[in-house]
PDB file of N, CA and C in Angstrom:
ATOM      1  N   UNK A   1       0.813  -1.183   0.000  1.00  0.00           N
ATOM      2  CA  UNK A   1       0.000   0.000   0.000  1.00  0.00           C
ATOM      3  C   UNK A   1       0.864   1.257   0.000  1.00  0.00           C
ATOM      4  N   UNK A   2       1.897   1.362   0.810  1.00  0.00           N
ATOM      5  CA  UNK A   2       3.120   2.477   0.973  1.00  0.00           C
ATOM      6  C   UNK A   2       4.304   1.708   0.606  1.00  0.00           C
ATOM      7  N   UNK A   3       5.544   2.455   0.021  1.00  0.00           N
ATOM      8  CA  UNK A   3       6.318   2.244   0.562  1.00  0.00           C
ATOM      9  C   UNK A   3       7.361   2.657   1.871  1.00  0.00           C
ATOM     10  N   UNK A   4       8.317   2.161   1.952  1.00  0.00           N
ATOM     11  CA  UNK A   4       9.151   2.354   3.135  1.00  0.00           C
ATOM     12  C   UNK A   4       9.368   3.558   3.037  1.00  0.00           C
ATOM     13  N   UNK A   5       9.771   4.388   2.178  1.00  0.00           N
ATOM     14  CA  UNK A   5       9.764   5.766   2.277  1.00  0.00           C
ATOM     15  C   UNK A   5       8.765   6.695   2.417  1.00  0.00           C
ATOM     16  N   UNK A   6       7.413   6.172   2.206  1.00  0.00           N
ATOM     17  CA  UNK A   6       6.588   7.037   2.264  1.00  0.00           C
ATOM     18  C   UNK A   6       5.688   6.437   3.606  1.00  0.00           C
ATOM     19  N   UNK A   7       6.084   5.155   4.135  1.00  0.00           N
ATOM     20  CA  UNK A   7       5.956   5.161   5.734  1.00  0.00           C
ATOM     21  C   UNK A   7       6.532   6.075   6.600  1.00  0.00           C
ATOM     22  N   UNK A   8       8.211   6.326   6.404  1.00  0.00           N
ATOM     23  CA  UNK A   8       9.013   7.273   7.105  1.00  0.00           C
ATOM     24  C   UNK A   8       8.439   8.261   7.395  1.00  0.00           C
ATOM     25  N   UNK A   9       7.592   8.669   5.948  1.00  0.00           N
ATOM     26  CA  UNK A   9       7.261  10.456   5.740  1.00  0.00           C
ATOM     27  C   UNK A   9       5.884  10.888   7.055  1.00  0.00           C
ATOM     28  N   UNK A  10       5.264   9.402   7.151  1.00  0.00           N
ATOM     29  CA  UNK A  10       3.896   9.406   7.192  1.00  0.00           C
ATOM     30  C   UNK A  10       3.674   9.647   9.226  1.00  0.00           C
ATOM     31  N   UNK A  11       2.434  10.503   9.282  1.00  0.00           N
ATOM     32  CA  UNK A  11       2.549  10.851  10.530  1.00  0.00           C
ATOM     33  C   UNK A  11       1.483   9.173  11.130  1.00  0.00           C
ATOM     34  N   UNK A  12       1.277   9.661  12.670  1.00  0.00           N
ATOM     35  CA  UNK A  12       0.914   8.173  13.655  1.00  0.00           C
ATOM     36  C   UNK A  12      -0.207   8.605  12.807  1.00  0.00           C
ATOM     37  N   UNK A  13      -0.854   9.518  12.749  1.00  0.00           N
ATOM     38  CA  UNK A  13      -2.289   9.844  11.835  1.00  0.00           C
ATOM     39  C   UNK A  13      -2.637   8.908  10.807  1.00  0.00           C
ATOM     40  N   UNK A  14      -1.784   9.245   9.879  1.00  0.00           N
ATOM     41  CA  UNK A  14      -1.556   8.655   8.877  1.00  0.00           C
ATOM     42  C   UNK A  14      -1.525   7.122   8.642  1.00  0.00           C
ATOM     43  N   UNK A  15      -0.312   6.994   9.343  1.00  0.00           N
ATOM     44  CA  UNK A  15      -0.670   5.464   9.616  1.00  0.00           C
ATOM     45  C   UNK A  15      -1.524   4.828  10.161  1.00  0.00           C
ATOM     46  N   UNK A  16      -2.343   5.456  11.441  1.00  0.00           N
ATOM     47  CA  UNK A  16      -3.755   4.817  11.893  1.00  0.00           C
ATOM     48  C   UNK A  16      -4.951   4.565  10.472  1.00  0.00           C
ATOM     49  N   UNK A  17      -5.099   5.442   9.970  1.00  0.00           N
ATOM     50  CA  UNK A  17      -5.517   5.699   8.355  1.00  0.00           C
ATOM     51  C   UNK A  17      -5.421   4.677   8.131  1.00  0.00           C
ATOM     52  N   UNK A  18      -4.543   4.059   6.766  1.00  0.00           N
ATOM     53  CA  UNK A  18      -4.465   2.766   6.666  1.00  0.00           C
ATOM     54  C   UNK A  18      -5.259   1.647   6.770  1.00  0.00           C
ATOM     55  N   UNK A  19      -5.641   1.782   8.098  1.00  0.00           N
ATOM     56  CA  UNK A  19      -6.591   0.700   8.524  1.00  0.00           C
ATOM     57  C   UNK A  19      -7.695   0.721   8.232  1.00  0.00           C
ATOM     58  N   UNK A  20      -8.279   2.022   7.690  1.00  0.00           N
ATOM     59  CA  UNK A  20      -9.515   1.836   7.255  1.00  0.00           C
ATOM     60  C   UNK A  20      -9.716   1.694   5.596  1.00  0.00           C
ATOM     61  N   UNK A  21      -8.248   1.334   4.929  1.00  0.00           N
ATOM     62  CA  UNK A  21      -8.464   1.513   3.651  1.00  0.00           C
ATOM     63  C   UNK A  21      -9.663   0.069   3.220  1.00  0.00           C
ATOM     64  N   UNK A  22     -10.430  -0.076   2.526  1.00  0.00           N
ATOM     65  CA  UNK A  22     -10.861  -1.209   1.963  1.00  0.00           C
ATOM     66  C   UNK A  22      -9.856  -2.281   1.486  1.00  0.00           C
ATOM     67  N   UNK A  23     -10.023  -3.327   1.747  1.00  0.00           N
ATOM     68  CA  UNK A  23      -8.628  -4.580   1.314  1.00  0.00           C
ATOM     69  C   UNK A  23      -7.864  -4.399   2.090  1.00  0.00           C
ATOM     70  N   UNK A  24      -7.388  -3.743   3.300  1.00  0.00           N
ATOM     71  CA  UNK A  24      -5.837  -3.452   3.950  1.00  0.00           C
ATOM     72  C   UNK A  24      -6.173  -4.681   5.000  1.00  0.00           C
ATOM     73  N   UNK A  25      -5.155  -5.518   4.929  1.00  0.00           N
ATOM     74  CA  UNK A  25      -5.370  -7.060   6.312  1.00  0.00           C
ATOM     75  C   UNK A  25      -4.066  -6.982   6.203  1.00  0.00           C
ATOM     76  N   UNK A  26      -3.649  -7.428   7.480  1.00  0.00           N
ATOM     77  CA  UNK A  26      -2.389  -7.857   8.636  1.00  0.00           C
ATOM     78  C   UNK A  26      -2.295  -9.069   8.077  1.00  0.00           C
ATOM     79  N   UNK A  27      -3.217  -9.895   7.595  1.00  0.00           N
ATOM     80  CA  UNK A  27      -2.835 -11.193   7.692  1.00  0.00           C
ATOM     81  C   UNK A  27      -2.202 -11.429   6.344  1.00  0.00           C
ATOM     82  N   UNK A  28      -1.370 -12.969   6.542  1.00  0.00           N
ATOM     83  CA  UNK A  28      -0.480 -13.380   5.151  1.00  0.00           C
ATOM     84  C   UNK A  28      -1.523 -14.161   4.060  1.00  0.00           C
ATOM     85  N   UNK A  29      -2.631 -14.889   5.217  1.00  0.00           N
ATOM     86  CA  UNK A  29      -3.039 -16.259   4.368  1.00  0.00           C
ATOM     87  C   UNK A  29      -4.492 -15.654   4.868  1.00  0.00           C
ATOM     88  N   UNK A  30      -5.375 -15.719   3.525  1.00  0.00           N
ATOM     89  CA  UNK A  30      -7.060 -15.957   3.598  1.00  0.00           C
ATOM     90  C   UNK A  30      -7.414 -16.846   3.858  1.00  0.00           C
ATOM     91  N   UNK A  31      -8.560 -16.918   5.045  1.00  0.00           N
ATOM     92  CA  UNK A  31      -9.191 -17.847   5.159  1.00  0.00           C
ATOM     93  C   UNK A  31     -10.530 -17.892   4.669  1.00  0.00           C
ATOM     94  N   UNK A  32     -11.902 -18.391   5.277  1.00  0.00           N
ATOM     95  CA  UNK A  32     -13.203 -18.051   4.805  1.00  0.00           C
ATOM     96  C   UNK A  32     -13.599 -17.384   5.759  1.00  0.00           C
ATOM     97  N   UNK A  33     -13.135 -17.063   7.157  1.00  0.00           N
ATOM     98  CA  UNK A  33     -13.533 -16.127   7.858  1.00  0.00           C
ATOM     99  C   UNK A  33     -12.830 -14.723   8.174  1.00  0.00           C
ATOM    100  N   UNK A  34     -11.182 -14.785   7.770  1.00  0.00           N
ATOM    101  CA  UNK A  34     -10.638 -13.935   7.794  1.00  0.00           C
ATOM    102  C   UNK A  34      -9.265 -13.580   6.304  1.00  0.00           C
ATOM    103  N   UNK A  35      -8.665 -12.278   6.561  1.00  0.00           N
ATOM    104  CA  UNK A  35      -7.410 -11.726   5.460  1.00  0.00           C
ATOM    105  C   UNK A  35      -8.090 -11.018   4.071  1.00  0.00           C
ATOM    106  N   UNK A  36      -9.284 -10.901   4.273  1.00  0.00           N
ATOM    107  CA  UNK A  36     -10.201 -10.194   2.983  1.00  0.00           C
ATOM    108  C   UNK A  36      -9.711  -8.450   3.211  1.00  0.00           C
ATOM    109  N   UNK A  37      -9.791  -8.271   4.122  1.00  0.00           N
ATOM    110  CA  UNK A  37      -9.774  -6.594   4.103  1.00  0.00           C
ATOM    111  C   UNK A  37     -11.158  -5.865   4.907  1.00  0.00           C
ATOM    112  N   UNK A  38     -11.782  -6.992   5.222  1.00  0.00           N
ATOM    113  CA  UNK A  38     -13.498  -6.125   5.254  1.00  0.00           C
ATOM    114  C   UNK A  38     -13.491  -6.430   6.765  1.00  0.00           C
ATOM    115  N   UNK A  39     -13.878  -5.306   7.411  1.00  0.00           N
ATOM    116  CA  UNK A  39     -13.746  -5.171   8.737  1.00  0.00           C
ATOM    117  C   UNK A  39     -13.940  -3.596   9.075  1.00  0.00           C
ATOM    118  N   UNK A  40     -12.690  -3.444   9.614  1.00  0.00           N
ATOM    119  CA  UNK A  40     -12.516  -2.134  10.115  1.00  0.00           C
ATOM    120  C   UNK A  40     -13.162  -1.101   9.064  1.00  0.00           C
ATOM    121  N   UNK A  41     -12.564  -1.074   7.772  1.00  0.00           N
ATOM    122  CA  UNK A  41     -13.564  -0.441   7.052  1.00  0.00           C
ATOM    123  C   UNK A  41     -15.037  -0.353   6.559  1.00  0.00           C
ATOM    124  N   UNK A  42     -15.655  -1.395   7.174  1.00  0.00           N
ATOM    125  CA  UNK A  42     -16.915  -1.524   7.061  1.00  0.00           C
ATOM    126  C   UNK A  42     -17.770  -1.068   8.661  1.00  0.00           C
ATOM    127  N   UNK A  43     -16.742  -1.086   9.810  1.00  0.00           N
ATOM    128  CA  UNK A  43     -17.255  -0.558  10.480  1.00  0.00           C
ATOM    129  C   UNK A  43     -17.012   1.164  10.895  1.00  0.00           C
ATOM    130  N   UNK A  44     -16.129   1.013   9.917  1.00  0.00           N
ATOM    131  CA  UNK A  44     -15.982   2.808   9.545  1.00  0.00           C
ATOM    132  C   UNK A  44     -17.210   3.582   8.859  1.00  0.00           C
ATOM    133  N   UNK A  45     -17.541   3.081   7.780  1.00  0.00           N
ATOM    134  CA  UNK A  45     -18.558   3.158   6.759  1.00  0.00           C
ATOM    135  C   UNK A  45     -19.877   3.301   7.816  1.00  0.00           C
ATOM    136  N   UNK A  46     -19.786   2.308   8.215  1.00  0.00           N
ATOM    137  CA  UNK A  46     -21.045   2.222   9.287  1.00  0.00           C
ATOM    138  C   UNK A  46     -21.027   3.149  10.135  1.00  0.00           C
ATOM    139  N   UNK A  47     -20.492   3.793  10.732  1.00  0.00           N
ATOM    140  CA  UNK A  47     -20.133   5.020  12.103  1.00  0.00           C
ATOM    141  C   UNK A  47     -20.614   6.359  10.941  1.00  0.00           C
ATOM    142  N   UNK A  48     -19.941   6.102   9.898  1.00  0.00           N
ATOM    143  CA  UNK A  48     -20.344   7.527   9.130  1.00  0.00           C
ATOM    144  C   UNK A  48     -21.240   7.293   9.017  1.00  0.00           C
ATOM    145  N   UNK A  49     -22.288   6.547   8.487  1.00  0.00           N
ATOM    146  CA  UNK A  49     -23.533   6.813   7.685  1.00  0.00           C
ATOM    147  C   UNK A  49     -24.633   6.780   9.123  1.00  0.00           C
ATOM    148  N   UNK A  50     -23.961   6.038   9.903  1.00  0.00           N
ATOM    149  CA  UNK A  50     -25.125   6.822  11.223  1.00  0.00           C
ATOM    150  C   UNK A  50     -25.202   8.111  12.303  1.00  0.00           C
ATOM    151  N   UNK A  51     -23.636   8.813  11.700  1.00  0.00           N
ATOM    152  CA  UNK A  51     -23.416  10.117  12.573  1.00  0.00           C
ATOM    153  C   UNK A  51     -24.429  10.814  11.443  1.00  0.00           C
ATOM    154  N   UNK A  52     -24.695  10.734   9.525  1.00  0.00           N
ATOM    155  CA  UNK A  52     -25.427  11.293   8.969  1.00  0.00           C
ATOM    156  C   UNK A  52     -27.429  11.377   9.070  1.00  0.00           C
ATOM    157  N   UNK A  53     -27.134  10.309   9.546  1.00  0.00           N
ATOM    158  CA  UNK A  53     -28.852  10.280  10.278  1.00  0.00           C
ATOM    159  C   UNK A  53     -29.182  11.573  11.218  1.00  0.00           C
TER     160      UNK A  53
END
């Protein structure tokens, strides 16, 4: 997603970020329950569209 140089550049902000990109997983290997990406960003998605209510 970054490289090493543009990790260096990148503030704790920034890097917390990240985590909500769509597809971004920690993990090496997919399973059927986990390493898809869908998570954190879906419960991001979700927090926005109910602070818009």
């Amino acid at each position: 997603m970054v490289t090493k140089e543009q990790l260096e550049k990148m503030t704790e902000k920034d890097i917390l970020r990240l985590a909500f990109i769509p597809g971004f997983s920690t993990k090496e290997q997919v399973s059927e329950i986990s390493g898809r990406g869908v998570g954190v960003d879906a419960v991001m998605n979700t927090v926005l569209n109910f602070r818009e209510l």
